[in-house]
Structure formats: C-alpha cells, structure tokens
Protein backbone atom coordinates (compact mmCIF):
# COMPACT_ATOMS: atom_id res chain seq x y z
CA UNK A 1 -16.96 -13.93 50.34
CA UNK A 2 -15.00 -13.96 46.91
CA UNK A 3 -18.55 -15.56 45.20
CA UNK A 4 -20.56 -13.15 46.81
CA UNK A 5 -18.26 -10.23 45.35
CA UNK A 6 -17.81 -11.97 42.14
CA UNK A 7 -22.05 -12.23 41.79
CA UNK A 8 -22.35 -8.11 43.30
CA UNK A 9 -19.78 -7.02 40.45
CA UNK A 10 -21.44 -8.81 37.50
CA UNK A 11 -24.94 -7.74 38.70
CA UNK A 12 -23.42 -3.97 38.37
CA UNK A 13 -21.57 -4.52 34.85
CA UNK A 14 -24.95 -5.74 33.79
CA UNK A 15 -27.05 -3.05 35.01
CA UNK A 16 -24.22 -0.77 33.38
CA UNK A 17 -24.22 -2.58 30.42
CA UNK A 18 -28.24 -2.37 30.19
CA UNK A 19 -28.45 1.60 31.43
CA UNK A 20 -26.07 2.71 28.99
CA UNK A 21 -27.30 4.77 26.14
CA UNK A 22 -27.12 3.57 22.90
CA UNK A 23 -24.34 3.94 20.52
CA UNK A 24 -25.97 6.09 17.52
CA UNK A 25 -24.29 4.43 14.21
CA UNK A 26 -21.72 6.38 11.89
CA UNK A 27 -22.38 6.52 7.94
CA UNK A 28 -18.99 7.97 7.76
CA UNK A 29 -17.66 7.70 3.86
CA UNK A 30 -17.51 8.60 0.41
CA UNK A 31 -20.22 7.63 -2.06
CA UNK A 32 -21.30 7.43 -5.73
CA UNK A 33 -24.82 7.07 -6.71
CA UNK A 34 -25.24 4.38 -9.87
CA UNK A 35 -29.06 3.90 -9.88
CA UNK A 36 -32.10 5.99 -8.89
CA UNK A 37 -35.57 4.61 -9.45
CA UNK A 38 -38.06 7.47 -8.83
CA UNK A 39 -42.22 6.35 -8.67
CA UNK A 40 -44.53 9.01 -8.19
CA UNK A 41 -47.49 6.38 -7.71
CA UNK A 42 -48.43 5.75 -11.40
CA UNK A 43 -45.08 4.85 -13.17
CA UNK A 44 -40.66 4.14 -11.97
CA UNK A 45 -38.43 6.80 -13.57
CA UNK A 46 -35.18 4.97 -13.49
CA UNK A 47 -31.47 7.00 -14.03
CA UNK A 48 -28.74 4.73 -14.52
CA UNK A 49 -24.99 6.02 -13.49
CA UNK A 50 -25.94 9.60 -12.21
CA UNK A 51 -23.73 11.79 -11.92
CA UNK A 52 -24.17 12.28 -7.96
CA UNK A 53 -21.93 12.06 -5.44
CA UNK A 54 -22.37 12.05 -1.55
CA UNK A 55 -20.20 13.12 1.58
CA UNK A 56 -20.84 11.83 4.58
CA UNK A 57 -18.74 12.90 7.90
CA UNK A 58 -19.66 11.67 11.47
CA UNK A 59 -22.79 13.65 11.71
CA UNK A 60 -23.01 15.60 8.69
CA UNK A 61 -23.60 14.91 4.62
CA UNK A 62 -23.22 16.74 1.56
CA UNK A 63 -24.60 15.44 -1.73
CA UNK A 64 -24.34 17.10 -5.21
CA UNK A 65 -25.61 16.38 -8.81
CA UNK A 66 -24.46 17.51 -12.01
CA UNK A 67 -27.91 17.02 -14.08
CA UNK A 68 -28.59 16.16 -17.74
CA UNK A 69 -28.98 20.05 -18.94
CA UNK A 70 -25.80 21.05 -16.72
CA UNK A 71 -27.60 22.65 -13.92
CA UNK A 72 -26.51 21.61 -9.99
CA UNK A 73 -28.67 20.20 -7.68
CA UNK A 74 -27.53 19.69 -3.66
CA UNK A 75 -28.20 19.18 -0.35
CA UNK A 76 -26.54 20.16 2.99
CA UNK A 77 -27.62 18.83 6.61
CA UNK A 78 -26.77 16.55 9.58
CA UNK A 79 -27.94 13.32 10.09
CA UNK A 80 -28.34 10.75 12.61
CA UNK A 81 -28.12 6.73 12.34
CA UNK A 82 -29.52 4.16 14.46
CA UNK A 83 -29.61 0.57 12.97
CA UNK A 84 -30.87 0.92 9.67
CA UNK A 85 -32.83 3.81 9.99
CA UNK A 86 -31.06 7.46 8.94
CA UNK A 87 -32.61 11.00 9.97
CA UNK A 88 -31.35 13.52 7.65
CA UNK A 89 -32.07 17.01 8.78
CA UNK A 90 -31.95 19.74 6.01
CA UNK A 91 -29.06 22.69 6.25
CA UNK A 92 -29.35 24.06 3.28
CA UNK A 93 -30.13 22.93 -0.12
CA UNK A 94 -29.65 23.89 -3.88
CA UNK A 95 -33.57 25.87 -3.66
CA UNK A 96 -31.95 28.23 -1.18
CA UNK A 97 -34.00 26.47 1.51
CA UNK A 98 -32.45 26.80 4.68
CA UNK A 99 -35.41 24.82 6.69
CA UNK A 100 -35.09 22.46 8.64
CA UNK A 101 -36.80 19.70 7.28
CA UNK A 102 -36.03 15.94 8.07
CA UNK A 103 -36.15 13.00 5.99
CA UNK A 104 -36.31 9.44 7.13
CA UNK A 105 -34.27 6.74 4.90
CA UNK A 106 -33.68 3.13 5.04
CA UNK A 107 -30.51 1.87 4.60
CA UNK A 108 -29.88 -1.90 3.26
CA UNK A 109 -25.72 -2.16 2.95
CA UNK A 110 -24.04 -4.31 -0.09
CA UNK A 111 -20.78 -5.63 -0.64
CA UNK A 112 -20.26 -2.36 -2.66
CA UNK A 113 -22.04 0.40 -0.74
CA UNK A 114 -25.73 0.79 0.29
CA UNK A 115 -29.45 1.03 -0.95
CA UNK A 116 -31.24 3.84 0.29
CA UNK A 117 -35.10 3.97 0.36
CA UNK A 118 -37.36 7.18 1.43
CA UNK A 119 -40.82 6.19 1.29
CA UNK A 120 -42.23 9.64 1.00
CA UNK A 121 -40.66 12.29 -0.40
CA UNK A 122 -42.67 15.60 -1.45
CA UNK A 123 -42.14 17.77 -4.23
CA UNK A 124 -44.36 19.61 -5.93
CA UNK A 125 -47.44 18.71 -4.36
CA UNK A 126 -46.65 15.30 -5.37
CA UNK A 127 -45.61 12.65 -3.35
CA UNK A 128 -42.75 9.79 -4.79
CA UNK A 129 -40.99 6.70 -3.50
CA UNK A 130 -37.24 7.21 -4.29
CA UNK A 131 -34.54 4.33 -3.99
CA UNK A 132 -31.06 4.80 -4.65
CA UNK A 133 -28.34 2.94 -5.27
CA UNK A 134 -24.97 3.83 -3.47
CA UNK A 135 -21.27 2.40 -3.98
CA UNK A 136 -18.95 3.54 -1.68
CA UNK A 137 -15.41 5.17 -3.13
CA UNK A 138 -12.42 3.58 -1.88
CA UNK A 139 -11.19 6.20 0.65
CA UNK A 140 -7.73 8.83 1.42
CA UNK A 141 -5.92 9.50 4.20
CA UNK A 142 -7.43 11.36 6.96
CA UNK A 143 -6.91 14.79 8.13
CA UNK A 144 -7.46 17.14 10.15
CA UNK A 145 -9.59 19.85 7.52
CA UNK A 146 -12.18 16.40 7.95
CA UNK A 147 -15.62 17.60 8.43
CA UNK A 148 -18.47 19.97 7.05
CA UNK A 149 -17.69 23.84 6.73
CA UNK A 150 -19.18 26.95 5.75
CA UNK A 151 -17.72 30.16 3.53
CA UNK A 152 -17.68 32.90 5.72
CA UNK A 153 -16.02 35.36 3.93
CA UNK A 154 -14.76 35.74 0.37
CA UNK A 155 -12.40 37.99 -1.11
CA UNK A 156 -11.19 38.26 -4.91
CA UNK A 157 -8.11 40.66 -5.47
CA UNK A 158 -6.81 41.16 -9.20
CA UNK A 159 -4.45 44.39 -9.02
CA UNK A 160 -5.56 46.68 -6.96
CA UNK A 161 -8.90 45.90 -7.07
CA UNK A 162 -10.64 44.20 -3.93
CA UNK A 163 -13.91 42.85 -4.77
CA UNK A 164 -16.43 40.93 -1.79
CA UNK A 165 -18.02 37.89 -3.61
CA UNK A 166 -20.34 36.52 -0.92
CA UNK A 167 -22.14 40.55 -0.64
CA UNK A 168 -22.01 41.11 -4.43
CA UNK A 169 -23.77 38.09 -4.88
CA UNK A 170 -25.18 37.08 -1.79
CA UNK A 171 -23.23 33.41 -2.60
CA UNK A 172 -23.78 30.89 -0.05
CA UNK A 173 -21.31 27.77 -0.14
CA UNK A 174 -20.05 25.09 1.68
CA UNK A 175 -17.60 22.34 1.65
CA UNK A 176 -16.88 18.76 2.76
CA UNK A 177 -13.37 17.06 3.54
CA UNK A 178 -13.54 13.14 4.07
CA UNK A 179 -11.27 10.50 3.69
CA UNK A 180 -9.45 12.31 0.57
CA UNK A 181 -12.24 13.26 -1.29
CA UNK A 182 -14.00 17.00 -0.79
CA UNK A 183 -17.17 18.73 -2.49
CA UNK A 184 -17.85 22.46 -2.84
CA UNK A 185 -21.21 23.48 -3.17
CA UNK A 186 -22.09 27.21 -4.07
CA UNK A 187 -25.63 29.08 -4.45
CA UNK A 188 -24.74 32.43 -6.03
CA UNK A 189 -26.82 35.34 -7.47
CA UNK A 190 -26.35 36.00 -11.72
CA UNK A 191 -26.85 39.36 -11.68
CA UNK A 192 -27.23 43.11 -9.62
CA UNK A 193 -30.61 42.57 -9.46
CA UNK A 194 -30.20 39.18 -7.01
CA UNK A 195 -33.26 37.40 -8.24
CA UNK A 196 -31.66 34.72 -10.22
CA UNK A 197 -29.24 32.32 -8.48
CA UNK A 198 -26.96 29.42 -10.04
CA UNK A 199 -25.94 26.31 -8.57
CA UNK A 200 -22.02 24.95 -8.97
CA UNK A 201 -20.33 22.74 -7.26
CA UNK A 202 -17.13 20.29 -7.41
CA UNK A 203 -16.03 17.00 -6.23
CA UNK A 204 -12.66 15.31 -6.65
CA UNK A 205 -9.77 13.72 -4.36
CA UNK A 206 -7.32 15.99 -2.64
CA UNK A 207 -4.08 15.65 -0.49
CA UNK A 208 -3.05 17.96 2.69
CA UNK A 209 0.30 18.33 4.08
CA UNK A 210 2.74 21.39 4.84
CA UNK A 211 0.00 23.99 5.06
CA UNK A 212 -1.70 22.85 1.17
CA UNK A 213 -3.90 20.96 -0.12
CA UNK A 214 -3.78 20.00 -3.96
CA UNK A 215 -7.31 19.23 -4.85
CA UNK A 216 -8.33 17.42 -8.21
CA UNK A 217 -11.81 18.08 -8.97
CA UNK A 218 -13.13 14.95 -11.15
CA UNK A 219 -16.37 16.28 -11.85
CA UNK A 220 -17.77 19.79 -11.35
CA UNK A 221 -19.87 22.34 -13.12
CA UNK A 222 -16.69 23.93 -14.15
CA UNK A 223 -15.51 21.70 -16.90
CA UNK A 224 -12.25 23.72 -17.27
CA UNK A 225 -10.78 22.59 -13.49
CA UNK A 226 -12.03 19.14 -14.42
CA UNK A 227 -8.35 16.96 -13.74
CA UNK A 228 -6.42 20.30 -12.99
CA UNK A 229 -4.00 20.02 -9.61
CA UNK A 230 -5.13 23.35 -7.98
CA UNK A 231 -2.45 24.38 -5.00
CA UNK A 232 -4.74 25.59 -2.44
CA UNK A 233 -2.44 27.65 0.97
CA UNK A 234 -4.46 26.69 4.06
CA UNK A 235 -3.76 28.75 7.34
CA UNK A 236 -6.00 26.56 10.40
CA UNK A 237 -6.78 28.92 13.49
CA UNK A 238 -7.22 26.34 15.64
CA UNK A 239 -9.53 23.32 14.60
CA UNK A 240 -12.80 25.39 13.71
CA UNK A 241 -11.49 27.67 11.82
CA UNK A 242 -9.65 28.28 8.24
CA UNK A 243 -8.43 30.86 5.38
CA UNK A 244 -7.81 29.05 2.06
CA UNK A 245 -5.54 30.85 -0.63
CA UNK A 246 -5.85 30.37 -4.05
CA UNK A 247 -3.77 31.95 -6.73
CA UNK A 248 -4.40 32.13 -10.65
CA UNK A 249 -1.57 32.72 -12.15
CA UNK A 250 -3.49 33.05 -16.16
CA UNK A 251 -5.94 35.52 -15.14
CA UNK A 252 -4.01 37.07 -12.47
CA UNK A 253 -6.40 37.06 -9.41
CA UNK A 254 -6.19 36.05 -6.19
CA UNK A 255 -9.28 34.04 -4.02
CA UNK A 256 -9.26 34.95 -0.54
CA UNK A 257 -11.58 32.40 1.33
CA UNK A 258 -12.64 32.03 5.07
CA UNK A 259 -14.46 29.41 6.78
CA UNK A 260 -15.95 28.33 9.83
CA UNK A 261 -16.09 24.43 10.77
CA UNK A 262 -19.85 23.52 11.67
C-alpha cells in the first residue's frame, strides 16, 4: 500500500512540476554601457565607453545617454525575460513617443555584465544591427522607493511665488530607484510657445533612511550637481505613492515633487 502511495504522489509532483507555468527571468540591476557597435548594412559605427547608463527593476528599465554635443537621449518601458530572449516594450522615450512599441534583444551574460544584440532596429527609414556591451555596477542596499515612477505633480515656490512646472512646460519625467543607484529622466518644453523640448536627466548612487534620501548624481546634464550630496525629504503614502522635498538654500527655492509608483 505504502509503494502504491509513494508511485500516486510522485506521478502528481510530476504532473505539477510539468503544468506549472514558467518562471519569466529577472534582469534586475544596474548597468553601464562600454561598447556600442552600430551597422546600418554597409559599414560598423563603433562608440567606445559611452556615456549610458541603464536601470533595470523587476519588470521595468530606464536607460539614459549623455551624447557627444551634450544633448540627452532615453528610454522608458517594461520588459519581459525568458531565457535569453528580452521583450522591451516602449513607455516613453526621449522623442516624446509614448507608443508602445516592442523590441526584441538577445542577451549573452559575461563575467562583467551582458552583451545585448537587436537584430533590427528602425530609425529613419533605415534599418541597423546594434550590439552593446553592458557591465553591471556593483550594487546598494535595497529599499523600499525600489522601482520605476512617474512625476505627477511639480511645484517650485521661491517667496511667495508658486509656480506649476509640469503645466508651464508640459515636462514629462520619470525616475528609477535600484539597488542604490537612481536616474531621472525629464522631457520639458524651452519656451511659451511649447514646440521645442529638451532632454536632461541624472544618474548617481543614493542612500535612504529616516524619511531622506541623499542622492549623488555622477553624471547628468547638469554639470553643476555633478558630485553634490543633495538632501532630498521623502513623505511615502503608502507603497505607490510619494512627495519628494527639495530645498536650495543659494537660490532660495523650494521643489515640490509628487509621484506615482508604476
């Protein structure tokens, strides 16, 4: 009686085991680009230590670039991974496209990071194979402001004087906590007139505890915060939800931000 149990209960762990779903991989980390070799079909365009860095939580990524002639490029989306294979579906990106396109990368880790390869990207009409190199950046602590949020609101006060940043200049941004490392990205109009838009962002390490994090930007569009300790006051309401203060004590203003965890 025992061996007949003994047989039923492996027959069912097995068809368990076999019906399950399966577990969708987790690209989870922090990540510097050092190569990209770009071929649009006649010739390789190769950029050695980029300036690019890439976020990516359990099922979202944020990547920014601080190009040659200081303007910003970046992406925001989710993604999903199954062996090798990684689906990255567009949030938002540096254009102001909000579509949702997908791209389709292969992944090939190293004892430093990974090698990413998209066989056909399009841009312009034209059509290029793009392979990037990836080492991955020796993480923080967790916490809980981990994950991929968006600015909902966005107040600057200096007196007096309330002004709304993401209406005067229709500003979209968004921001990334992993592991002790963050990046800001912002899309923001130049002038009244809303037709031209600017690209910033920043990336650096940062710490949380007591209600602030001290964020370090290392590189950003900003040069002047480059290395600075900025003391940001977080109030959480609840885990989807935050308002970040940030007080500058030189030119007298206060940033009001509010965001919502996606």
């Amino acid at each position: 009686m025992k061996k007949i149990l003994y047989a039923l209960t492996a027959i069912v762990l097995l068809t368990t085991a076999c019906s399950a779903p399966k577990t969708e991989d987790s690209q989870a980390g922090v990540y510097k680009m050092e190569k990209s070799v770009t071929n649009d079909g006649t010739k390789d365009t190769v950029e050695n230590s980029p300036n690019q860095f890439k976020i990516y939580t359990a099922t979202n990524y944020v990547f920014a670039k601080l190009n040659g002639d200081s303007t910003v490029s970046f992406g925001v989306g989710s993604y999903k991974k199954e062996g090798n294979v990684i689906t990255e579906t567009n949030l938002y990106s540096g254009s102001g496209n909000d579509t949702a396109a997908s791209f389709t990368l292969n992944i090939t880790k190293t004892e430093t990071g990974y090698v990413q390869d998209i066989a056909a990207l399009v841009m312009n009409g034209v059509t290029y194979k793009l392979n990037e190199t990836y080492s991955k950046v020796t993480g923080g602590a967790a916490s809980e402001l981990d994950g991929l949020w968006k600015l909902s609101a966005r107040m600057s006060i200096a007196g007096t004087d309330t002004t709304d940043i993401l209406a005067k200049y229709s500003a979209v941004q968004y921001k990334v906590f992993q592991d002790g490392h963050f990046i800001w990205v912002n899309r923001a109009a130049t002038d009244s007139t809303k037709t031209a838009f600017k690209n910033s962002f920043g990336y650096g390490t940062f710490t949380y505890a007591n209600g602030v994090s001290t964020e370090v930007p290392s590189t950003s569009s900003y040069a002047s915060i480059v290395g600075m300790n900025i003391k940001v006051k977080i109030t959480l309401t609840g885990k989807n939800e935050y308002t970040q203060e940030i007080v500058d004590e030189a030119a007298k203003t206060t940033s009001i931000e509010k965001y919502t965890r996606l």
